[in-house]
Protein backbone atom coordinates (compact mmCIF):
# COMPACT_ATOMS: atom_id res chain seq x y z
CA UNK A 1 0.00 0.00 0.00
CA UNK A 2 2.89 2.14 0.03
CA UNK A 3 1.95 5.57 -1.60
CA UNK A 4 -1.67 4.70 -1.96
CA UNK A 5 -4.04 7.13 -0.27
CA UNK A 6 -7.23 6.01 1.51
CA UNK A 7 -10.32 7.11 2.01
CA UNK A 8 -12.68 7.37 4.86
CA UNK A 9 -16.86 6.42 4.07
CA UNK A 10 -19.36 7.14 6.50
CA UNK A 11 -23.18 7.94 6.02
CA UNK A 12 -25.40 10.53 8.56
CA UNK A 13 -28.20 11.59 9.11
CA UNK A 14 -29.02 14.73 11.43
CA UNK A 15 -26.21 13.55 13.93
CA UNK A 16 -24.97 16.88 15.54
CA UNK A 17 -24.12 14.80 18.88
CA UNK A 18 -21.88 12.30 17.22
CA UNK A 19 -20.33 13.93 14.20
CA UNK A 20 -17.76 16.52 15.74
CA UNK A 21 -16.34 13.68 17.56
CA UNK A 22 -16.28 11.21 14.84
CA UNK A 23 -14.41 14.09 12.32
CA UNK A 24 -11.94 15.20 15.18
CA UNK A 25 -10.84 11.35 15.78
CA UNK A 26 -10.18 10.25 11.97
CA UNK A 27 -9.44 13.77 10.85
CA UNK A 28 -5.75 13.28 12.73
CA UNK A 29 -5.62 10.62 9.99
CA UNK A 30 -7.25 11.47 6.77
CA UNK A 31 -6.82 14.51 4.98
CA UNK A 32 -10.48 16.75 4.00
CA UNK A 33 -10.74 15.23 0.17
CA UNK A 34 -10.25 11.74 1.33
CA UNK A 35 -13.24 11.88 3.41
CA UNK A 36 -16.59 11.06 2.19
CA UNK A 37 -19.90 11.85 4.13
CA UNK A 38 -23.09 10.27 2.73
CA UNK A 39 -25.57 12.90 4.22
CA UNK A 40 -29.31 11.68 4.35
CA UNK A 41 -31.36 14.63 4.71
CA UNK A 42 -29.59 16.52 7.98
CA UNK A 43 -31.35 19.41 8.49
CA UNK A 44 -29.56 20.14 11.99
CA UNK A 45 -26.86 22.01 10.69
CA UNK A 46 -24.12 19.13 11.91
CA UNK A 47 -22.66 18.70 8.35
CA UNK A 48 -22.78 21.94 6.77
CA UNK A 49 -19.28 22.75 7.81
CA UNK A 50 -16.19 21.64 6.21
CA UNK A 51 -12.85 19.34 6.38
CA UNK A 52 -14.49 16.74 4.35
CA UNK A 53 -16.81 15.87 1.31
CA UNK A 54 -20.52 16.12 1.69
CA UNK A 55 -22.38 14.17 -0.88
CA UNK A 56 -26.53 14.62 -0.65
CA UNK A 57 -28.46 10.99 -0.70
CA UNK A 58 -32.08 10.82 -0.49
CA UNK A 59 -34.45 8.06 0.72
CA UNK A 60 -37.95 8.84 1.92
CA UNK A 61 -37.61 6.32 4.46
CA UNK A 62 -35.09 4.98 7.37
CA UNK A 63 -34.10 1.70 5.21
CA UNK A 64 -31.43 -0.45 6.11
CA UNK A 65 -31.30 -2.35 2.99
CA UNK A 66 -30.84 1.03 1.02
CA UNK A 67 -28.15 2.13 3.56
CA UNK A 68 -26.59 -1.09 2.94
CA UNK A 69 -26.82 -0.83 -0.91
CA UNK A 70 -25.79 3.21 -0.55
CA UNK A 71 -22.50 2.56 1.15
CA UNK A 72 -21.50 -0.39 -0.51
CA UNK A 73 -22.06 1.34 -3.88
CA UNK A 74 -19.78 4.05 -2.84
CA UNK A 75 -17.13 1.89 -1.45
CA UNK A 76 -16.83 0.05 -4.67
CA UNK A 77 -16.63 3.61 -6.32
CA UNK A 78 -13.96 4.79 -4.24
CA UNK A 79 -11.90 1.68 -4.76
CA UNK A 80 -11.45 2.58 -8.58
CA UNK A 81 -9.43 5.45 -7.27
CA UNK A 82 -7.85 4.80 -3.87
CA UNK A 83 -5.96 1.60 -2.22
CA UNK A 84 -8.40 0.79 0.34
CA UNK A 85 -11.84 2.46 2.36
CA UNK A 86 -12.18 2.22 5.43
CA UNK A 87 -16.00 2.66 6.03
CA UNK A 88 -17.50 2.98 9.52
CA UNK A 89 -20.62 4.53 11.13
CA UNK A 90 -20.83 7.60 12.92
CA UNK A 91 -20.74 6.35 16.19
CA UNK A 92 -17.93 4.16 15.37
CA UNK A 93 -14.47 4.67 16.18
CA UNK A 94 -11.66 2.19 14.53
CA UNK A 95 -8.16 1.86 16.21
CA UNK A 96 -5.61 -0.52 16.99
CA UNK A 97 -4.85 -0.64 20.50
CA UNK A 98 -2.24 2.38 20.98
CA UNK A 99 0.47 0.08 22.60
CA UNK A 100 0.46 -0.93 18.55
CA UNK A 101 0.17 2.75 17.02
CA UNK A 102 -2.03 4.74 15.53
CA UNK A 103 -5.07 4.42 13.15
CA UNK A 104 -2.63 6.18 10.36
CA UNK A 105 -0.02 3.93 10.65
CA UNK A 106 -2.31 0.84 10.39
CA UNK A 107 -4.10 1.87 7.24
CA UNK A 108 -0.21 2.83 5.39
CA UNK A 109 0.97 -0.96 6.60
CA UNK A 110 -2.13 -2.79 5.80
CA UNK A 111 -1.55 -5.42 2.90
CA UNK A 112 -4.53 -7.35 3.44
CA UNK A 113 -7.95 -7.87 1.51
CA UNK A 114 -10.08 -6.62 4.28
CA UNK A 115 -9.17 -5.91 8.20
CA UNK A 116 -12.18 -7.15 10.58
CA UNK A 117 -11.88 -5.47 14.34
CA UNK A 118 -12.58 -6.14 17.84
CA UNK A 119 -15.75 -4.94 18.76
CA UNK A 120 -16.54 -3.13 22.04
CA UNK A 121 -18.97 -0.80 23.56
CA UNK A 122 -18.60 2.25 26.05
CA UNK A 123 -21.49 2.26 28.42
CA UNK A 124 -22.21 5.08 30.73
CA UNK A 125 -22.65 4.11 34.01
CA UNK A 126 -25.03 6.36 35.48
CA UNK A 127 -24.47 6.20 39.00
CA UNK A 128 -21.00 6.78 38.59
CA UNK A 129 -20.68 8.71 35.62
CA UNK A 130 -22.17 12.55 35.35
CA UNK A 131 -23.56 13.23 32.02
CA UNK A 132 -21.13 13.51 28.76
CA UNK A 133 -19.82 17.09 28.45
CA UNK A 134 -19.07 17.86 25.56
CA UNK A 135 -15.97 19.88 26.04
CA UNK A 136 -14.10 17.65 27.48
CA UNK A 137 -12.27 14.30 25.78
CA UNK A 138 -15.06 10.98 25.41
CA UNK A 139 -12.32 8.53 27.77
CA UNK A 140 -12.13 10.96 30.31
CA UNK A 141 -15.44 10.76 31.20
CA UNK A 142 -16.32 6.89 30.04
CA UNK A 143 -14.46 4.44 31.95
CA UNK A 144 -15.73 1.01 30.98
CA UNK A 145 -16.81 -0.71 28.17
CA UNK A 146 -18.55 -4.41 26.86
CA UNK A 147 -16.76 -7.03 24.43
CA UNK A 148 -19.73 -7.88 21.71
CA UNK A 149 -18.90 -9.65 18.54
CA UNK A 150 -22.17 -7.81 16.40
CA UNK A 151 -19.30 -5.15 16.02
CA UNK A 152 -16.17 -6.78 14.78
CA UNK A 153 -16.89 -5.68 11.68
CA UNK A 154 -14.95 -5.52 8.20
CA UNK A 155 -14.62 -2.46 8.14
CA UNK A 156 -11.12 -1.96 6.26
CA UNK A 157 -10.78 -3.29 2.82
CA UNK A 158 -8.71 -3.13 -0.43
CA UNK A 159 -11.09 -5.15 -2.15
CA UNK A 160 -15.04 -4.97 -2.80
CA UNK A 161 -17.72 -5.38 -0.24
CA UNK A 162 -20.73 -7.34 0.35
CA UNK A 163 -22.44 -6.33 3.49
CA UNK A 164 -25.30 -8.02 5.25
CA UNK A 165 -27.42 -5.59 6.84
CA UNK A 166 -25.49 -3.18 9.86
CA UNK A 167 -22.49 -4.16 8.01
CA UNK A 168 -21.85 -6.65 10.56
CA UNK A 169 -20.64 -9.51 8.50
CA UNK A 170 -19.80 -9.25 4.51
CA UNK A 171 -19.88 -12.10 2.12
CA UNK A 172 -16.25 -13.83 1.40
CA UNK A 173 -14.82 -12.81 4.85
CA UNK A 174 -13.07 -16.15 6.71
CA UNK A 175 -10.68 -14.07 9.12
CA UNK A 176 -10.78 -13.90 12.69
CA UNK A 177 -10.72 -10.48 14.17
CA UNK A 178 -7.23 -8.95 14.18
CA UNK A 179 -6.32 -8.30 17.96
CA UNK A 180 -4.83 -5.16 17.68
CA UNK A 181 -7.55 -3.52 15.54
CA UNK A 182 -10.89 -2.01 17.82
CA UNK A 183 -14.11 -0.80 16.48
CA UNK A 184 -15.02 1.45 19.26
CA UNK A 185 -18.96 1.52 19.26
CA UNK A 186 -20.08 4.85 21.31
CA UNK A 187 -24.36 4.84 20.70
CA UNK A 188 -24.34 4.03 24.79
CA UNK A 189 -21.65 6.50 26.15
CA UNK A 190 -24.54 9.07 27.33
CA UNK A 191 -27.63 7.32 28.81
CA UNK A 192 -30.24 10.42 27.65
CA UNK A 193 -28.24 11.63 24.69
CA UNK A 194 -28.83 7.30 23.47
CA UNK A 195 -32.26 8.18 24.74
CA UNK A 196 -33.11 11.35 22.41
CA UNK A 197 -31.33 10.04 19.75
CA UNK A 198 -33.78 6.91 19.89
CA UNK A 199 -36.72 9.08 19.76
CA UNK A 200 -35.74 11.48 17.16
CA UNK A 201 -35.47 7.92 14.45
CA UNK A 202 -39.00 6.80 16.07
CA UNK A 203 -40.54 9.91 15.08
CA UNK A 204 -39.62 9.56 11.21
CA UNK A 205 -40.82 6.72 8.54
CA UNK A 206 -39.28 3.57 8.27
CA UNK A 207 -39.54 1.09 5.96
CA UNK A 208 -41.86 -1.86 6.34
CA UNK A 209 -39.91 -4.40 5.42
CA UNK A 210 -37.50 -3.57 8.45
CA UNK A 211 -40.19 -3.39 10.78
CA UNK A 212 -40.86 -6.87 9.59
CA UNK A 213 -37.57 -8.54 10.18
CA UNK A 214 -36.61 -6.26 12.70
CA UNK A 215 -34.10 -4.73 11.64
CA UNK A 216 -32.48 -1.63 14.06
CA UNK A 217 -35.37 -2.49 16.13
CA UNK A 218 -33.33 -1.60 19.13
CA UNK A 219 -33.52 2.44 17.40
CA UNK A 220 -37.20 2.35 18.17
CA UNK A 221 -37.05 1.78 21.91
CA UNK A 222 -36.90 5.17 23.64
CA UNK A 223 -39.67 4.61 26.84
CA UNK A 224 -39.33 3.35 29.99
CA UNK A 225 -38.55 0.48 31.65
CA UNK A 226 -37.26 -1.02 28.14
CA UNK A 227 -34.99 1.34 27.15
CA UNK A 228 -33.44 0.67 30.08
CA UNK A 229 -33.57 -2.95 30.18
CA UNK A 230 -31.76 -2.53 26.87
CA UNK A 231 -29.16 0.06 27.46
CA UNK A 232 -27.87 -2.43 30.38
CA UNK A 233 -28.46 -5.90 29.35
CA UNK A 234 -28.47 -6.62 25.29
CA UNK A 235 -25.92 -6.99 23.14
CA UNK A 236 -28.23 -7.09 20.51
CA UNK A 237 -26.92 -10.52 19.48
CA UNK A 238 -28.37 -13.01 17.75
CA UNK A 239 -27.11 -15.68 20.48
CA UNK A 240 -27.97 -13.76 23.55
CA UNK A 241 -24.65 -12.73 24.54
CA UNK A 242 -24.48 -11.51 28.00
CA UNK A 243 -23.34 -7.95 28.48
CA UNK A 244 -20.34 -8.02 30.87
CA UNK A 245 -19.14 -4.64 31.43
CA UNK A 246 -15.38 -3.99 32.00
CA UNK A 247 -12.68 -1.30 32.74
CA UNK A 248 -11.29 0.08 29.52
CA UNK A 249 -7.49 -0.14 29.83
CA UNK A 250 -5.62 3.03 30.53
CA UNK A 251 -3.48 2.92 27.33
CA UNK A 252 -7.20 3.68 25.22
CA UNK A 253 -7.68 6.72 27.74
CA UNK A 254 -6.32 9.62 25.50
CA UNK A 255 -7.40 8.05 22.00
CA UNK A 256 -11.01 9.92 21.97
């Protein structure tokens, strides 16, 4: 990969909470043109700066098969012109565990076909934890965090992509997760700001067919108790995983 630039794919959707601290972490890595935002219809102002590309999609509906279909689309398209993409959602931070490097130096080494990461989640603990401030750094204030598989995802890849759904999985991929590469999943680092960001997908369309099957079904919960049963105790697995919540290690405290 040496001299081949990279790009960096994500896709939003009115995410003022989330964005500034997804494009301050991977901005340290990627320069502005090499970044590619797939912006669904924000109207709360959160992409209309700059320091990366905006590109306008429009569905009439929340549809995780055209998400899905979006992305992937793009990713092949950037392909044609860069060594690899690195595509992640905007509540997802990829890095290899700092004791290794940084994400920079990961994407210039990587040879492979496609990198698949070690998933964990911060939680906020709410009797511990105040509420997230935005001012100050994300591991400051979030001291634990959950192992779950659903987000060892392929996320970097030199070659072309066929997602499932959540781009958990993608067709062709036999490799184990490398150990030194995290996906960093943040959706539960602030129990209200989860909360409102629940309710603010509730309140718009979605499509039927992922009603049906479920899909993101977790987005939809924003009352009490089950929003709280969730936050707490699913993994959202498809085998039930427990949720066993441990200390992040110190060496992951200045990443975000």
């Amino acid at each position: 990969m040496a001299g081949q630039r990279s790009a960096l794919l994500t896709i939003v959707r009115d995410e003022a909470f989330f964005f500034p601290i997804w494009h301050r972490y991977y901005a340290r890595f990627f320069s502005p043109e090499d970044i590619y935002v797939l912006d669904h219809g924000s109207t709360d102002g959160s992409t209309s700066g700059g320091g990366f590309r905006r590109i306008p999609v429009e569905h009439e509906e929340i549809d995780v098969l055209w998400v899905r279909d979006t992305v992937q689309s793009y990713q092949h398209q950037l392909l044609a012109g860069y060594g690899a993409v690195l595509y992640v959602d905007v509540d997802e931070i990829v890095a290899p565990d700092p004791a290794w490097g940084t994400l920079g130096e990961y994407v210039d080494s990587f040879s492979g076909k496609i990198a698949r990461c070690r998933g964990y989640e911060v939680i906020h603990l709410r009797e511990a934890e105040p509420p997230f401030d935005a001012a100050r750094p994300v591991l400051d204030q979030r001291r634990h965090w959950f192992a779950n598989p659903m987000y060892s995802k392929p996320a970097l890849a030199r070659v072309p992509l066929q997602w499932t759904p959540g781009f958990h999985r993608c067709r062709g991929l036999t490799q184990d997760p490398d150990p030194n590469l995290f996906l960093i999943h943040l959706h539960r680092m602030d129990y209200d700001q989860c909360k409102a960001r629940h309710r603010a997908r509730a309140s718009v369309p979605w499509a039927e067919r992922n009603v049906r099957h479920g899909w993101w079904s977790q987005m939809l919960l924003d009352a009490e108790p089950e929003f709280g049963r969730w936050f707490y105790t699913d993994t959202v697995s498809d085998d039930h995983l427990p949720l066993c919540v441990e200390a992040i290690p110190p060496q992951f405290r200045s990443l975000i």
